[in-house]
PDB file of N, CA and C in Angstrom:
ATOM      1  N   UNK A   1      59.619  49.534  13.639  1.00  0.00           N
ATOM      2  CA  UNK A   1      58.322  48.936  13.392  1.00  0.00           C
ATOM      3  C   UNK A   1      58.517  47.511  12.908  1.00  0.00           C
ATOM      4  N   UNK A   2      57.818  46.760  13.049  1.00  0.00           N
ATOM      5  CA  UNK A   2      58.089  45.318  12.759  1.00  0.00           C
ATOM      6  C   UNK A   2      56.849  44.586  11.416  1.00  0.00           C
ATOM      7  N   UNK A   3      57.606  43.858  11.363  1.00  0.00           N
ATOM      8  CA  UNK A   3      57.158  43.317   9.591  1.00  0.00           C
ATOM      9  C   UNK A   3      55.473  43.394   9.433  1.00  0.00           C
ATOM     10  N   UNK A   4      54.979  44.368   8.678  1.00  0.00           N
ATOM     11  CA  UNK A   4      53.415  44.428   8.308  1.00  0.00           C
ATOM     12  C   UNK A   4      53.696  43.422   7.380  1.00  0.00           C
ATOM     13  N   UNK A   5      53.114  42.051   6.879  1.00  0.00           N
ATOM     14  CA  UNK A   5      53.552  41.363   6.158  1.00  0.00           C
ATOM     15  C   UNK A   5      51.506  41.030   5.289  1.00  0.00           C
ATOM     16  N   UNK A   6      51.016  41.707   6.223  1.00  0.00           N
ATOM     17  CA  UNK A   6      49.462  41.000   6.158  1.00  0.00           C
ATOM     18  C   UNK A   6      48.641  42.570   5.905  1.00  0.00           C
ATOM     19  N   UNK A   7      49.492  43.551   5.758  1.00  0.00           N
ATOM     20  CA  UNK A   7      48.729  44.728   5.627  1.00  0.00           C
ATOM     21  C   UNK A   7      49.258  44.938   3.737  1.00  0.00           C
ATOM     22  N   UNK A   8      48.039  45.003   2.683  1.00  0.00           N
ATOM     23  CA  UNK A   8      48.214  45.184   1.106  1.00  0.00           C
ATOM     24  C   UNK A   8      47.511  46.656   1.081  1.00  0.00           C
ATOM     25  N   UNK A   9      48.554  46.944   0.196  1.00  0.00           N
ATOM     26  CA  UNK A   9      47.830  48.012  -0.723  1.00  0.00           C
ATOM     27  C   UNK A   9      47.577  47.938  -2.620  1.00  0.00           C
ATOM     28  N   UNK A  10      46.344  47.744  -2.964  1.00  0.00           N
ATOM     29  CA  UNK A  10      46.447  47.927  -4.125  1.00  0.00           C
ATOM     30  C   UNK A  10      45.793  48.286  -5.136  1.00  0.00           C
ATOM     31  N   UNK A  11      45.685  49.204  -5.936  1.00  0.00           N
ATOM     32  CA  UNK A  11      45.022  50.457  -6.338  1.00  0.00           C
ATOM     33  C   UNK A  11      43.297  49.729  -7.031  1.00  0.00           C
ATOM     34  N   UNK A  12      43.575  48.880  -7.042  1.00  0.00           N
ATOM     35  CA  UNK A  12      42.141  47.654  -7.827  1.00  0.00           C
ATOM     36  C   UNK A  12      41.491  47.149  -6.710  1.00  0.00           C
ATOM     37  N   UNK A  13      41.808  47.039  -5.583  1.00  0.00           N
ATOM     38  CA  UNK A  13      41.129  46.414  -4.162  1.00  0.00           C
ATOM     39  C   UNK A  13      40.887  47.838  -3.397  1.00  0.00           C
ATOM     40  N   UNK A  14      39.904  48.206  -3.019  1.00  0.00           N
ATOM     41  CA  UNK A  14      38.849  49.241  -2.013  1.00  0.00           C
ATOM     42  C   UNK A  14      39.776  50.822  -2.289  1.00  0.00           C
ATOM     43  N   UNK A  15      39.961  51.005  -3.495  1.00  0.00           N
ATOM     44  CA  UNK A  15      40.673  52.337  -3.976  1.00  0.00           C
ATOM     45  C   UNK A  15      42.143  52.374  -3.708  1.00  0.00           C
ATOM     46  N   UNK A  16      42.609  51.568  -3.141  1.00  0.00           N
ATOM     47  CA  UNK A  16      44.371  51.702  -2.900  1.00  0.00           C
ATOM     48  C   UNK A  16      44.307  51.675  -1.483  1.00  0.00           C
ATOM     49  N   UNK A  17      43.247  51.871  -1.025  1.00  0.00           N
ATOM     50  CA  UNK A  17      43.220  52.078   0.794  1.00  0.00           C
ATOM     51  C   UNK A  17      44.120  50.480   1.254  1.00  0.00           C
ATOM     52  N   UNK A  18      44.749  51.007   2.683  1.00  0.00           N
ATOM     53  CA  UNK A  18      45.281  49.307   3.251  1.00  0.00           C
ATOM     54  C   UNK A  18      44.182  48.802   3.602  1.00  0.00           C
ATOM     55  N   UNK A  19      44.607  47.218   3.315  1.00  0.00           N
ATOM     56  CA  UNK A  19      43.882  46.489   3.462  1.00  0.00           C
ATOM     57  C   UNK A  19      44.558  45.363   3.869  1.00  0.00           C
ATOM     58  N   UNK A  20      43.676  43.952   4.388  1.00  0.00           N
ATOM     59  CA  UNK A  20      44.393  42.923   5.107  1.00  0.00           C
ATOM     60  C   UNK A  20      44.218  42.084   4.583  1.00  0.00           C
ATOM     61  N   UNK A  21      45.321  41.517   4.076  1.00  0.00           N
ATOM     62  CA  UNK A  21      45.794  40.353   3.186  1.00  0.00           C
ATOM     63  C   UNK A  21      45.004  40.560   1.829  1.00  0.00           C
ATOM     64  N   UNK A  22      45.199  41.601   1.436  1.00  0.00           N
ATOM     65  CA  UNK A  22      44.606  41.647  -0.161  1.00  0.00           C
ATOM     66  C   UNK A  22      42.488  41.413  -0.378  1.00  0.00           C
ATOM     67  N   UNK A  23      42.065  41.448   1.478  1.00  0.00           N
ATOM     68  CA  UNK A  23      40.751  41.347   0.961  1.00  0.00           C
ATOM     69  C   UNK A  23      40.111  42.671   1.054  1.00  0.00           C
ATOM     70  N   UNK A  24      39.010  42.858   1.089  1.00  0.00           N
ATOM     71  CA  UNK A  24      38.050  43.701   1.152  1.00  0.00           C
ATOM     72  C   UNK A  24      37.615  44.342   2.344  1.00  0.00           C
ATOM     73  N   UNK A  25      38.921  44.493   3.016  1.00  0.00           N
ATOM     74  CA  UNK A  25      38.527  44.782   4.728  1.00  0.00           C
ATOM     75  C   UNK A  25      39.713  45.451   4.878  1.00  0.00           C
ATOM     76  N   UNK A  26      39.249  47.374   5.039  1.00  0.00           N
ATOM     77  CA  UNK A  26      40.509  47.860   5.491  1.00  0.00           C
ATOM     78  C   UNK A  26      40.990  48.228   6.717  1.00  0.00           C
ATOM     79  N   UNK A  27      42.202  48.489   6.556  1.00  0.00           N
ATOM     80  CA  UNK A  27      42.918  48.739   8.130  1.00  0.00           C
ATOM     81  C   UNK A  27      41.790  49.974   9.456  1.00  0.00           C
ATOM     82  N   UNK A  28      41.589  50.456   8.076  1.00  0.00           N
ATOM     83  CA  UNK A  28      40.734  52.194   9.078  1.00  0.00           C
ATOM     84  C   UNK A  28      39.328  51.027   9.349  1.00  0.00           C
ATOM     85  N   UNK A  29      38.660  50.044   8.787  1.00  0.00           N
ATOM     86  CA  UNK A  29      37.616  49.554   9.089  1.00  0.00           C
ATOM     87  C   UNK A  29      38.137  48.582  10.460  1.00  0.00           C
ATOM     88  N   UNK A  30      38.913  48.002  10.498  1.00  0.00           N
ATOM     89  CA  UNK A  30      38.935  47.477  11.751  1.00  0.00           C
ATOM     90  C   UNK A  30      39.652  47.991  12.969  1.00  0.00           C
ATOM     91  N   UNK A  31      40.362  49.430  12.948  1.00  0.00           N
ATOM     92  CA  UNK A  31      40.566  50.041  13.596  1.00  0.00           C
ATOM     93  C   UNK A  31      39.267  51.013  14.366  1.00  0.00           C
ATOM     94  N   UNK A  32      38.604  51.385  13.061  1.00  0.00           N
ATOM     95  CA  UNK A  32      36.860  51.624  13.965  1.00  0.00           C
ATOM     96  C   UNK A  32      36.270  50.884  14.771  1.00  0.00           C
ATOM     97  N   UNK A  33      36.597  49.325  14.497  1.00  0.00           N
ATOM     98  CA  UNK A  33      35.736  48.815  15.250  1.00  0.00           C
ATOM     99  C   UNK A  33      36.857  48.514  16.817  1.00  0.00           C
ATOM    100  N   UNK A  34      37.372  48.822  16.467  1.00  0.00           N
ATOM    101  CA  UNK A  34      38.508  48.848  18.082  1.00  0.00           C
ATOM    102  C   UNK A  34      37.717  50.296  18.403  1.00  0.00           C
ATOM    103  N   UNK A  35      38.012  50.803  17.835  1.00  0.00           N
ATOM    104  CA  UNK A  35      37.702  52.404  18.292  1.00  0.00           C
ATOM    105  C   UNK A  35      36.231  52.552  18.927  1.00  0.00           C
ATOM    106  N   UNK A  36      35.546  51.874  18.119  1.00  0.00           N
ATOM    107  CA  UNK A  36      34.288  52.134  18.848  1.00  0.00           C
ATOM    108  C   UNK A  36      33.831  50.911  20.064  1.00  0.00           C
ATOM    109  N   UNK A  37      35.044  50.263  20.103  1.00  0.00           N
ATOM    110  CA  UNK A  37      34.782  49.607  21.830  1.00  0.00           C
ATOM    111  C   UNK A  37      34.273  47.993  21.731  1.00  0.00           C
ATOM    112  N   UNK A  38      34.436  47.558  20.439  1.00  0.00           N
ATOM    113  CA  UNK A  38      34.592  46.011  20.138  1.00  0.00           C
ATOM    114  C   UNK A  38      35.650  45.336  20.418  1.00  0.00           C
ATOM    115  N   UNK A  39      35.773  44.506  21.357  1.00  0.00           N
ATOM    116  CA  UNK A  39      36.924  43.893  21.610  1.00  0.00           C
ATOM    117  C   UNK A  39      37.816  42.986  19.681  1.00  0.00           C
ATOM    118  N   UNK A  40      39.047  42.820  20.767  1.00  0.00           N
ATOM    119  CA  UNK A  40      39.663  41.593  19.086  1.00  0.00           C
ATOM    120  C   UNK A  40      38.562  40.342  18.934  1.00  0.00           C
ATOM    121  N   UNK A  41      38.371  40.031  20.427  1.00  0.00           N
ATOM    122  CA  UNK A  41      37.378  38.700  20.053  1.00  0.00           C
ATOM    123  C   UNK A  41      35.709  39.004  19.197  1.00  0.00           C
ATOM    124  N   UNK A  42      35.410  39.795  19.818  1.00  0.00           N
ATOM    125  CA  UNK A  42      34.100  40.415  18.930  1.00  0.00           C
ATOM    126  C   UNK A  42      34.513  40.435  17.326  1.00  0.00           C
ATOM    127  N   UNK A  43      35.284  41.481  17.129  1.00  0.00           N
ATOM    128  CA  UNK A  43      36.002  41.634  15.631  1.00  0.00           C
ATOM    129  C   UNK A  43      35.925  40.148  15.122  1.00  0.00           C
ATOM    130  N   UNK A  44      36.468  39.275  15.393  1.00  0.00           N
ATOM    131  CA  UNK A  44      37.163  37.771  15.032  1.00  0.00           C
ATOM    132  C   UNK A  44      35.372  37.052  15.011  1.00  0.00           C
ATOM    133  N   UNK A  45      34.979  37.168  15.781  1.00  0.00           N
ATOM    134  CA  UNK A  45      33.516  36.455  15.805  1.00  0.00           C
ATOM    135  C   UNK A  45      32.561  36.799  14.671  1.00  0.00           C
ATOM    136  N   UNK A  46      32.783  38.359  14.370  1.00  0.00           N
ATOM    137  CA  UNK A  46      31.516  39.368  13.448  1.00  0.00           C
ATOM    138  C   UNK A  46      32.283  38.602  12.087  1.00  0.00           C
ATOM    139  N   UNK A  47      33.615  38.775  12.075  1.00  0.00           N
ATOM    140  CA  UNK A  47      34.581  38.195  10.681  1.00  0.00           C
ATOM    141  C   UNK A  47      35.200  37.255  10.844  1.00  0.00           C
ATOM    142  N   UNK A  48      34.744  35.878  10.576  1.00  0.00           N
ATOM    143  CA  UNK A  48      35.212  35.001  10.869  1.00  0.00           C
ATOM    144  C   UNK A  48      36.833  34.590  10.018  1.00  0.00           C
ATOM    145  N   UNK A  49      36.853  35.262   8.628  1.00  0.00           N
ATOM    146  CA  UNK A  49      37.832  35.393   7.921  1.00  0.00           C
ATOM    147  C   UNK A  49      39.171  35.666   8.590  1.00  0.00           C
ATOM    148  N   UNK A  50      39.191  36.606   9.357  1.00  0.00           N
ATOM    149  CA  UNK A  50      40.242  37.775   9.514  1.00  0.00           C
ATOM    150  C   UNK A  50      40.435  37.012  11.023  1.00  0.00           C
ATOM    151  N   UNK A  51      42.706  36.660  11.215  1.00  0.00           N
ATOM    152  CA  UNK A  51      42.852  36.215  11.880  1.00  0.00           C
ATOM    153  C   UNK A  51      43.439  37.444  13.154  1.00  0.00           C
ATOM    154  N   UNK A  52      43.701  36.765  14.480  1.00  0.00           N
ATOM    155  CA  UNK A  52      44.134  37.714  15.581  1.00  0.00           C
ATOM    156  C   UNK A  52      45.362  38.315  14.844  1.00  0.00           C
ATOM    157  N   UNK A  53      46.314  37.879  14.251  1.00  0.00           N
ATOM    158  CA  UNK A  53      47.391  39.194  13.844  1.00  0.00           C
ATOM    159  C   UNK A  53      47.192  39.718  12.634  1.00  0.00           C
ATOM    160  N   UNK A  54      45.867  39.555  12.056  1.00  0.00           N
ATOM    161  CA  UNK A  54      45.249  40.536  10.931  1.00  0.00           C
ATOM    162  C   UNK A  54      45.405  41.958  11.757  1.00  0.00           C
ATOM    163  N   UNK A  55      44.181  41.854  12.837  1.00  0.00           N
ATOM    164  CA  UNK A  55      43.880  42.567  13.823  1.00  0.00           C
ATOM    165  C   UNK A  55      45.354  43.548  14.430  1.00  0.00           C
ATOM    166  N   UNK A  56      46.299  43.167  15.175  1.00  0.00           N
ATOM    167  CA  UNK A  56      47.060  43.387  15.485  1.00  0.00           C
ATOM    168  C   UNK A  56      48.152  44.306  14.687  1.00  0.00           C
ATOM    169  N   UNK A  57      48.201  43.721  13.349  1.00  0.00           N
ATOM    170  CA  UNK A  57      49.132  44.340  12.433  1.00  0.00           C
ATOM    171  C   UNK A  57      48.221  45.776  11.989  1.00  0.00           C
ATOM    172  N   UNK A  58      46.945  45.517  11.816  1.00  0.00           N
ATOM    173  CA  UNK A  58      46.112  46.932  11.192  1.00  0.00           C
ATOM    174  C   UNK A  58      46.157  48.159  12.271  1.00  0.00           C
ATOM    175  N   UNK A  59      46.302  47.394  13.250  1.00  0.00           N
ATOM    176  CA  UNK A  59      46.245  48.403  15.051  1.00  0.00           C
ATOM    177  C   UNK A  59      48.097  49.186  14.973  1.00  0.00           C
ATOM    178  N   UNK A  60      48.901  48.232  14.338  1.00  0.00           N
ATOM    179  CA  UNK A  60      50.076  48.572  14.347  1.00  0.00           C
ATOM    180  C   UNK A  60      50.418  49.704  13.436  1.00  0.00           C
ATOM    181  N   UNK A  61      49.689  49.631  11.730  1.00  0.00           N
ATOM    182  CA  UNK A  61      49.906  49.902  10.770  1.00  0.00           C
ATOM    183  C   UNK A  61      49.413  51.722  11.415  1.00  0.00           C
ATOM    184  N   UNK A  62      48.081  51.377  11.894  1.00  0.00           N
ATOM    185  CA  UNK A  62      47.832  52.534  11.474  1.00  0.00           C
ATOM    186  C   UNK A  62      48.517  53.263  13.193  1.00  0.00           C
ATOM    187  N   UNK A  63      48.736  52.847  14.087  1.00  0.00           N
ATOM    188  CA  UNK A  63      49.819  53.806  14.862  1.00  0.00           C
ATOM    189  C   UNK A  63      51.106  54.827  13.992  1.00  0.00           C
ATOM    190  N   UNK A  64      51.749  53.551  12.829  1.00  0.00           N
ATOM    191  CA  UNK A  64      52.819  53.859  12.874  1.00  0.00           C
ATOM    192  C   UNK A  64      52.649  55.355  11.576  1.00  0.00           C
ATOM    193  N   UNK A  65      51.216  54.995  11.312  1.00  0.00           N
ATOM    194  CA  UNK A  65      51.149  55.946  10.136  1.00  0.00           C
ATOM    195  C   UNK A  65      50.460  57.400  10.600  1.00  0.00           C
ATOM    196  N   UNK A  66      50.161  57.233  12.200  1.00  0.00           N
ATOM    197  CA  UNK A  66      49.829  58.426  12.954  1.00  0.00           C
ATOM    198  C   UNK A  66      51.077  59.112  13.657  1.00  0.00           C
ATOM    199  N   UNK A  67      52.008  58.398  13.650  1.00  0.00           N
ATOM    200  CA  UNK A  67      53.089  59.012  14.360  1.00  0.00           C
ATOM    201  C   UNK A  67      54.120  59.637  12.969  1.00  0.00           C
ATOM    202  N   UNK A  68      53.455  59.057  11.677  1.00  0.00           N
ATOM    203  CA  UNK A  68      54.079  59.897  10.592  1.00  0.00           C
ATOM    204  C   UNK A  68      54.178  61.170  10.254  1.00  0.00           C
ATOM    205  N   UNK A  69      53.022  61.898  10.447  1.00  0.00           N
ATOM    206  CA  UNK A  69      52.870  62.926  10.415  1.00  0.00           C
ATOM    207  C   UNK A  69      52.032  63.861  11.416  1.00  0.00           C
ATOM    208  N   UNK A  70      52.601  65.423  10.863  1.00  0.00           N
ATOM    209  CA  UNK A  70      51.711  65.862  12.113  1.00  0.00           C
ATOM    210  C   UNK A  70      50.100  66.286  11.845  1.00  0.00           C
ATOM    211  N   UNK A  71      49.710  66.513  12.570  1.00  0.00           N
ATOM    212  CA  UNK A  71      47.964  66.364  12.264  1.00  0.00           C
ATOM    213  C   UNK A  71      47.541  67.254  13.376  1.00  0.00           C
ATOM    214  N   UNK A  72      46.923  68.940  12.609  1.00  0.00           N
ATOM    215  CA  UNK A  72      46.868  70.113  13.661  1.00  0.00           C
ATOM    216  C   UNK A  72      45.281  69.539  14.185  1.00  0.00           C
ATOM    217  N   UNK A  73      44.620  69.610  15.627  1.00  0.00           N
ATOM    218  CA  UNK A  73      44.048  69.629  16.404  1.00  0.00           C
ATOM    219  C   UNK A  73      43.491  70.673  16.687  1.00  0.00           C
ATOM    220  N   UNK A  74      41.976  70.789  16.615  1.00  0.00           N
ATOM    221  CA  UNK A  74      41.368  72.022  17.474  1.00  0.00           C
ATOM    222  C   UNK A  74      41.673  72.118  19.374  1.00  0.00           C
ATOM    223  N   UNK A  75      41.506  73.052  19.558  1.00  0.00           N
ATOM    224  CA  UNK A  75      41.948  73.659  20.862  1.00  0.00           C
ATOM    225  C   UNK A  75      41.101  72.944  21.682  1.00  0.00           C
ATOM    226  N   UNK A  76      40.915  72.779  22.769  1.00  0.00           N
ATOM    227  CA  UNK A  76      40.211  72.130  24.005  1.00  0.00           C
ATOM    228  C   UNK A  76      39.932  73.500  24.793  1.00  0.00           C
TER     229      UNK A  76
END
């Protein structure tokens, strides 16, 4: 995995949840908005704050923290 350098955790900023660069915007919040079908440029436009490898590193962070563990699934 390569350097999260822009992803903070800290127990006084949004409960300890990650967050990007120490603000008020966490990783699971801008991964929703990928998730629910907002492009990076949309994201970047709605938050003008938060740069393209904010984005990128939170998309990274939270892969690498889904491939951490296992996570049982209902049946199909």
């Amino acid at each position: 995995m390569g350097q999260l350098n822009r992803i903070t955790q800290q127990p006084d900023v949004m409960g300890g949840k990650a967050c990007i660069r120490g603000m008020r915007v966490t990783v699971g919040m801008v991964v929703g908005q990928v998730g629910a079908g907002h492009s990076v440029d949309e994201i970047l436009a709605d938050y003008p704050y938060l740069e393209r490898e904010d984005i990128m590193q939170a998309l990274r962070y939270a892969a690498w923290r889904a491939e951490e563990r296992e996570v049982m699934l209902g049946a199909a």
